[in-house]
PDB file of N, CA and C in Angstrom:
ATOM      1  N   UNK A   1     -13.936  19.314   9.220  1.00  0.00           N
ATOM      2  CA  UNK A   1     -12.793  18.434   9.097  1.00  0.00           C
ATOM      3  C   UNK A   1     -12.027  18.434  10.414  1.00  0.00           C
ATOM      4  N   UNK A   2     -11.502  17.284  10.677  1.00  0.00           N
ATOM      5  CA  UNK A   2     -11.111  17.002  11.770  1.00  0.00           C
ATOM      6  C   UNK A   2      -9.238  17.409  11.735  1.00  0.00           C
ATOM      7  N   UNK A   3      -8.341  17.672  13.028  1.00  0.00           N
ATOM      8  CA  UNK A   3      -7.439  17.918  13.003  1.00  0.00           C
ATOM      9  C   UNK A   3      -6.154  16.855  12.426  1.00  0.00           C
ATOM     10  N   UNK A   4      -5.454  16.887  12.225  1.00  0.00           N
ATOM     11  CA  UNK A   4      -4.179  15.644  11.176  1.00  0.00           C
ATOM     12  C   UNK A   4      -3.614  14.417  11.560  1.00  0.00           C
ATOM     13  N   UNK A   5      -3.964  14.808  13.403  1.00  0.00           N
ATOM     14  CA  UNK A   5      -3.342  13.822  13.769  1.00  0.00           C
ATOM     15  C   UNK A   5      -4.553  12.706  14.570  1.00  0.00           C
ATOM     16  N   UNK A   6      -5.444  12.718  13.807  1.00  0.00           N
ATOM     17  CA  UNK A   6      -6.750  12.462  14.324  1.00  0.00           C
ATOM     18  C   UNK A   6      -6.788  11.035  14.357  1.00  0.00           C
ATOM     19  N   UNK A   7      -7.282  10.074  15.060  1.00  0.00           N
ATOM     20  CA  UNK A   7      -7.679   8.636  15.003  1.00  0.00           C
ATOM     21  C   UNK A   7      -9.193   8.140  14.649  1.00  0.00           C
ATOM     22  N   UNK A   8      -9.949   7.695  13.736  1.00  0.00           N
ATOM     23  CA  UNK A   8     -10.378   7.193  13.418  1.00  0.00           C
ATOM     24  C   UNK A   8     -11.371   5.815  14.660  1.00  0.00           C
ATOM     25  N   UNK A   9     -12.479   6.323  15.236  1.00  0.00           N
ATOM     26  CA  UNK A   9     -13.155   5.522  16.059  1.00  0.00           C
ATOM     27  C   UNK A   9     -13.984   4.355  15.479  1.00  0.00           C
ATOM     28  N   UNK A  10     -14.117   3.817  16.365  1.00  0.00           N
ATOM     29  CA  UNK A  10     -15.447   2.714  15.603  1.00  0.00           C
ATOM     30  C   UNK A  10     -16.645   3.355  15.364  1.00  0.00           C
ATOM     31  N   UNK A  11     -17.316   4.700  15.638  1.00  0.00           N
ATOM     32  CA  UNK A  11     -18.299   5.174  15.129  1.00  0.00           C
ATOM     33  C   UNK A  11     -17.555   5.897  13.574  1.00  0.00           C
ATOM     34  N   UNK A  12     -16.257   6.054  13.512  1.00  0.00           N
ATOM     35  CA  UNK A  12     -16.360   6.468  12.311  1.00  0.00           C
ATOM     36  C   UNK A  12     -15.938   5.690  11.555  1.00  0.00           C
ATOM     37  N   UNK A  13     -15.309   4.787  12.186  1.00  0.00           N
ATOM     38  CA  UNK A  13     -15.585   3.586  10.689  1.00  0.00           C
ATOM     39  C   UNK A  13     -16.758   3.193  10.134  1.00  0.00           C
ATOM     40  N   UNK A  14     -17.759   2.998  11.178  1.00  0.00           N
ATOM     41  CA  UNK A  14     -18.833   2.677  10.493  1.00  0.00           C
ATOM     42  C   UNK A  14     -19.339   2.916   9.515  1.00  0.00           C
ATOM     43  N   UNK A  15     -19.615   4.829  10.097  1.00  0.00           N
ATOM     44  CA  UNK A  15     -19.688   6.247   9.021  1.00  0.00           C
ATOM     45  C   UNK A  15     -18.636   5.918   7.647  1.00  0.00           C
ATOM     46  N   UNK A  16     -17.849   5.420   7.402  1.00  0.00           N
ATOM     47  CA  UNK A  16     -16.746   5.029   6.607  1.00  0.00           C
ATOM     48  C   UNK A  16     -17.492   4.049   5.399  1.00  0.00           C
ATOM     49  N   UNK A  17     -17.648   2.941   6.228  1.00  0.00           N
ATOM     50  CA  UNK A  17     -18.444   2.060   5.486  1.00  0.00           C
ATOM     51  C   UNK A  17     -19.612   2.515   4.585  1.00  0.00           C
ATOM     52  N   UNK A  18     -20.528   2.956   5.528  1.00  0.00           N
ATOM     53  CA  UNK A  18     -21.810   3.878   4.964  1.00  0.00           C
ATOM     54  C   UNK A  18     -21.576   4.527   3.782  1.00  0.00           C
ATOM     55  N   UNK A  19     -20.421   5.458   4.286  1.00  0.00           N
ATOM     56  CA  UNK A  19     -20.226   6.400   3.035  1.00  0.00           C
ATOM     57  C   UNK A  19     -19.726   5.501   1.739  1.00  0.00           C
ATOM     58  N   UNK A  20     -18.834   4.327   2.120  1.00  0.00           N
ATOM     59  CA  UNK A  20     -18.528   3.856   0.802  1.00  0.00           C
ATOM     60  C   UNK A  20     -19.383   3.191   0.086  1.00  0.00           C
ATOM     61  N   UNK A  21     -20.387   2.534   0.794  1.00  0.00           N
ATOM     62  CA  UNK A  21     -21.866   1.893  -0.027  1.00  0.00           C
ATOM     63  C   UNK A  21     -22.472   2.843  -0.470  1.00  0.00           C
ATOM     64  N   UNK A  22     -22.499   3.921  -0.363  1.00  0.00           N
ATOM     65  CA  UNK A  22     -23.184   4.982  -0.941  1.00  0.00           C
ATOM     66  C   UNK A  22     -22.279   5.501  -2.191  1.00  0.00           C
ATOM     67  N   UNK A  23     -21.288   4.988  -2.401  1.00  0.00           N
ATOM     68  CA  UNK A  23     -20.631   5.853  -3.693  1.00  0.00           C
ATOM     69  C   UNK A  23     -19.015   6.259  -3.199  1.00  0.00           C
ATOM     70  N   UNK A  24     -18.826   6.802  -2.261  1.00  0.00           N
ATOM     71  CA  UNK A  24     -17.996   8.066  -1.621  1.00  0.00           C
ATOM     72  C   UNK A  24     -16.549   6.992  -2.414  1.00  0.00           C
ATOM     73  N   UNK A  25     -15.652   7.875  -2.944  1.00  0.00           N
ATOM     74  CA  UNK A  25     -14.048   7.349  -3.292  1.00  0.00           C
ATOM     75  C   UNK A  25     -13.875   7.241  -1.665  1.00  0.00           C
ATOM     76  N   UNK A  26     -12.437   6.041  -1.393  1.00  0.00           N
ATOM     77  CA  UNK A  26     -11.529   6.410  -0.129  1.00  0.00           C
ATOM     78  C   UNK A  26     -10.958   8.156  -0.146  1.00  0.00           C
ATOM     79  N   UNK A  27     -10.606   8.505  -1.169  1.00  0.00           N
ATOM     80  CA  UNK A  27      -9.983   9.958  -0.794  1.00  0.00           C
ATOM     81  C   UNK A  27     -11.343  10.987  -0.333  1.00  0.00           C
ATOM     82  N   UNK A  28     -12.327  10.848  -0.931  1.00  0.00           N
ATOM     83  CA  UNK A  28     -13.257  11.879  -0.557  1.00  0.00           C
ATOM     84  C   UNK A  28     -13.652  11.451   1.287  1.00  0.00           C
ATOM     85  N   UNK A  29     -13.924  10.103   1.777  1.00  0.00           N
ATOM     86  CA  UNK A  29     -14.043  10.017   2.543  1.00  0.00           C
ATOM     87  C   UNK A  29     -13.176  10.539   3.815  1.00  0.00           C
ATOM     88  N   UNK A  30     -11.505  10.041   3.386  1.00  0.00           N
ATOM     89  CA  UNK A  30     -10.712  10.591   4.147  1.00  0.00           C
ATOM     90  C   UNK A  30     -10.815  11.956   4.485  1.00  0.00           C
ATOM     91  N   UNK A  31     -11.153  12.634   3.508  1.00  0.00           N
ATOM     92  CA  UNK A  31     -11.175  14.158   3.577  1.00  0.00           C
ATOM     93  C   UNK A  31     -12.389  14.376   4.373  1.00  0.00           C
ATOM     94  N   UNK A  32     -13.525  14.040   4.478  1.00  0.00           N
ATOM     95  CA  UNK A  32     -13.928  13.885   5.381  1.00  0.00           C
ATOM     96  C   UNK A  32     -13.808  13.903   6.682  1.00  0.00           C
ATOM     97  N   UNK A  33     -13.198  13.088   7.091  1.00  0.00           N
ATOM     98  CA  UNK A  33     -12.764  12.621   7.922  1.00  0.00           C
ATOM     99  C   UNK A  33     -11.179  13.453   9.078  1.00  0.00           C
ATOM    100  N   UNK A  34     -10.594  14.273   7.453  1.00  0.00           N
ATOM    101  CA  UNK A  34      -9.407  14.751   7.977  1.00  0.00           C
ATOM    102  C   UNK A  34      -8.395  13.921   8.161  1.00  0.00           C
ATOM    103  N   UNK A  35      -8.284  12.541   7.713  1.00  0.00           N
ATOM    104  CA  UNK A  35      -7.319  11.591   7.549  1.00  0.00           C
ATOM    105  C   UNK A  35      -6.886  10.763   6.372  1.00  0.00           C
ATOM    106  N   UNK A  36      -5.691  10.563   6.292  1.00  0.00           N
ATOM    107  CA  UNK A  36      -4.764   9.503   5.417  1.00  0.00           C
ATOM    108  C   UNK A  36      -6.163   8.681   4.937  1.00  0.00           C
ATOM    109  N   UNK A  37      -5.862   8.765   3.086  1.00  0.00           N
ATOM    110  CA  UNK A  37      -6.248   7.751   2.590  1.00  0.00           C
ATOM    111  C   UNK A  37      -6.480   6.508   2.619  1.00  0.00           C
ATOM    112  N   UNK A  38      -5.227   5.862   3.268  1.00  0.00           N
ATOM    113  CA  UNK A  38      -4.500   4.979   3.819  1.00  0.00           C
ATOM    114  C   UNK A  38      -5.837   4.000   5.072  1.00  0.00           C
ATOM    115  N   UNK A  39      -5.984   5.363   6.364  1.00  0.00           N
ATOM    116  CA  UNK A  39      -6.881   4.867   7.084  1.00  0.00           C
ATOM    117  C   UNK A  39      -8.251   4.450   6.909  1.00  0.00           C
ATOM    118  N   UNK A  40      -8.625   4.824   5.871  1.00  0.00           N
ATOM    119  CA  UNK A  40      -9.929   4.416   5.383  1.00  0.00           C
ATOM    120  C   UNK A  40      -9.658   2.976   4.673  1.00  0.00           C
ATOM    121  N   UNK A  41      -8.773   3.076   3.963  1.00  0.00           N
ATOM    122  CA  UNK A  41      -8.311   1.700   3.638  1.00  0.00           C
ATOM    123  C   UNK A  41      -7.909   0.819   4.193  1.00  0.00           C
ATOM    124  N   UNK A  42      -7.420   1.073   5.868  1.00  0.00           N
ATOM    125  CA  UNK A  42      -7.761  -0.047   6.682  1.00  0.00           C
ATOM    126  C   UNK A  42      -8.645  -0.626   6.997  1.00  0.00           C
ATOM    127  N   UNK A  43      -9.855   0.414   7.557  1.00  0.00           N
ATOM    128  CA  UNK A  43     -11.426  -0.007   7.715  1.00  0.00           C
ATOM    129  C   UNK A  43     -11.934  -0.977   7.089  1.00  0.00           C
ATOM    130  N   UNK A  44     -11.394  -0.411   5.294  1.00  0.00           N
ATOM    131  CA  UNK A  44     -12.333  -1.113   4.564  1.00  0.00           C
ATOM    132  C   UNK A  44     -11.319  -2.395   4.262  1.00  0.00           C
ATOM    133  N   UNK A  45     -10.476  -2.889   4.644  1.00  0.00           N
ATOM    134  CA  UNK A  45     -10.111  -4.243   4.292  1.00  0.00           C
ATOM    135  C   UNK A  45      -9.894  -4.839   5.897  1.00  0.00           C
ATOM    136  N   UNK A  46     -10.776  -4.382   6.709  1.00  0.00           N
ATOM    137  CA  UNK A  46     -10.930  -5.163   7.901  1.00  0.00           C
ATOM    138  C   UNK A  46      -9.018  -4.938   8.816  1.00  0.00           C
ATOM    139  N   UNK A  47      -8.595  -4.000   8.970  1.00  0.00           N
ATOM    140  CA  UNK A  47      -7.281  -3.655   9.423  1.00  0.00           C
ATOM    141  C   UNK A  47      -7.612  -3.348  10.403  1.00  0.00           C
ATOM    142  N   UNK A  48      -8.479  -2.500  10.565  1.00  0.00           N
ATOM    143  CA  UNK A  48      -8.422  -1.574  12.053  1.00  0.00           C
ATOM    144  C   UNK A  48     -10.395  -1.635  12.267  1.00  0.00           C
ATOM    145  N   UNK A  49     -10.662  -1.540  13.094  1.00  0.00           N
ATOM    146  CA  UNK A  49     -12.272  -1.725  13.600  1.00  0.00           C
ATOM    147  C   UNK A  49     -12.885  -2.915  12.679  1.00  0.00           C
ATOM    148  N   UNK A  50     -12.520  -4.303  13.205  1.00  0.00           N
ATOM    149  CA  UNK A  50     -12.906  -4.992  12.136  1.00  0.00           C
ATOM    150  C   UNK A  50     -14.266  -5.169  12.111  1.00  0.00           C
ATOM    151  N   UNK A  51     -15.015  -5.099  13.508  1.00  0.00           N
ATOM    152  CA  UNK A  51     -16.635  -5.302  13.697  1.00  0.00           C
ATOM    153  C   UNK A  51     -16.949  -4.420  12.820  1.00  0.00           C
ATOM    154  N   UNK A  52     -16.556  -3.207  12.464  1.00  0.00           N
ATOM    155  CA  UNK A  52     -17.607  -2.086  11.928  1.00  0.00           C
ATOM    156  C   UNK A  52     -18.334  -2.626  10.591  1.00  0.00           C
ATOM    157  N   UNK A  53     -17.483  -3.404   9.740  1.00  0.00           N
ATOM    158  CA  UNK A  53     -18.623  -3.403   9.093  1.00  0.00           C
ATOM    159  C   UNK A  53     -19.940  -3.985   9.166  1.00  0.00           C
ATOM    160  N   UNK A  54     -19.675  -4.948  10.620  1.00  0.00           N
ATOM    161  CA  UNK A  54     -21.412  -5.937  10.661  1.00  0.00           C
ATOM    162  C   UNK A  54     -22.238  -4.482  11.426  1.00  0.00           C
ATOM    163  N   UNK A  55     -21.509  -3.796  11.996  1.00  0.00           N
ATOM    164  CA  UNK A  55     -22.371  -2.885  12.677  1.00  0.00           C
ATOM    165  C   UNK A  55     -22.862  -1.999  11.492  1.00  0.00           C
ATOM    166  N   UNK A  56     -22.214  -1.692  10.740  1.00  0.00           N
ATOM    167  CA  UNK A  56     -22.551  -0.490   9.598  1.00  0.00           C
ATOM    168  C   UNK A  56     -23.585  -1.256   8.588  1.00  0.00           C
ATOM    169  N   UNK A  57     -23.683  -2.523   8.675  1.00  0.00           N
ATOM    170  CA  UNK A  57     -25.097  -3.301   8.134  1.00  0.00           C
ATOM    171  C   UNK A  57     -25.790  -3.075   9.030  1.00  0.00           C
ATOM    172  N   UNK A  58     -26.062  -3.659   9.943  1.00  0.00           N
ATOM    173  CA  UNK A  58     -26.834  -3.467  10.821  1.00  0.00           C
ATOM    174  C   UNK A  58     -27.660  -2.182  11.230  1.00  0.00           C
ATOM    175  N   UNK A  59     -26.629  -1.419  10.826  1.00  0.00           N
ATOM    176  CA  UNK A  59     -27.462   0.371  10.790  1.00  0.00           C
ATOM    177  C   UNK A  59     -28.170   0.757   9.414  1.00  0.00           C
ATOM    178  N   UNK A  60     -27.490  -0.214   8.329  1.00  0.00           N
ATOM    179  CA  UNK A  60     -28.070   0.041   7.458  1.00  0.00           C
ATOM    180  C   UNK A  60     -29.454  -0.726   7.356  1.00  0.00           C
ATOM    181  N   UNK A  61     -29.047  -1.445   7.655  1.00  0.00           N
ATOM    182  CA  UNK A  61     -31.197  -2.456   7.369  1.00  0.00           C
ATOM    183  C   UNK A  61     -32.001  -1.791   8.642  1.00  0.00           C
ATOM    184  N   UNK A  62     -31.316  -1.321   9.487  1.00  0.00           N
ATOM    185  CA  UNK A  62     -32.888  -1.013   9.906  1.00  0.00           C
ATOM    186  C   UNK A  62     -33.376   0.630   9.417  1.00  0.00           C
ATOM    187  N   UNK A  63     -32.945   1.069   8.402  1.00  0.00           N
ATOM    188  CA  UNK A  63     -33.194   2.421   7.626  1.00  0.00           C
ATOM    189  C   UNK A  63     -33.657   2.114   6.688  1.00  0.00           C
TER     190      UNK A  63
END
């Protein structure tokens, strides 16, 4: 887990995304992550790293 006052990159939004197509709640992810519920819930309604999710497809089809 990462430290509190941590920011959230475009590689981990991606990771964000991933995890939520796979199942993961926003809180489990955050925890993850070491951040606000909140920030995952930007990701995922396109707030903050809005590309990530074509990239986090994109990682996903070619797996």
């Amino acid at each position: 887990m990462k430290h509190t006052n941590y920011r959230l990159t475009l590689d981990d939004a991606v990771q964000v995304w991933l995890h939520s197509w796979n199942g993961e709640y926003q809180h489990q992810i955050a925890f993850r992550f070491g951040v606000n519920q909140g920030r995952v819930n930007e990701v995922l309604k396109g707030k903050r790293h809005p590309g990530s999710e074509q990239i986090a497809r994109e990682k996903r089809d070619l797996h």
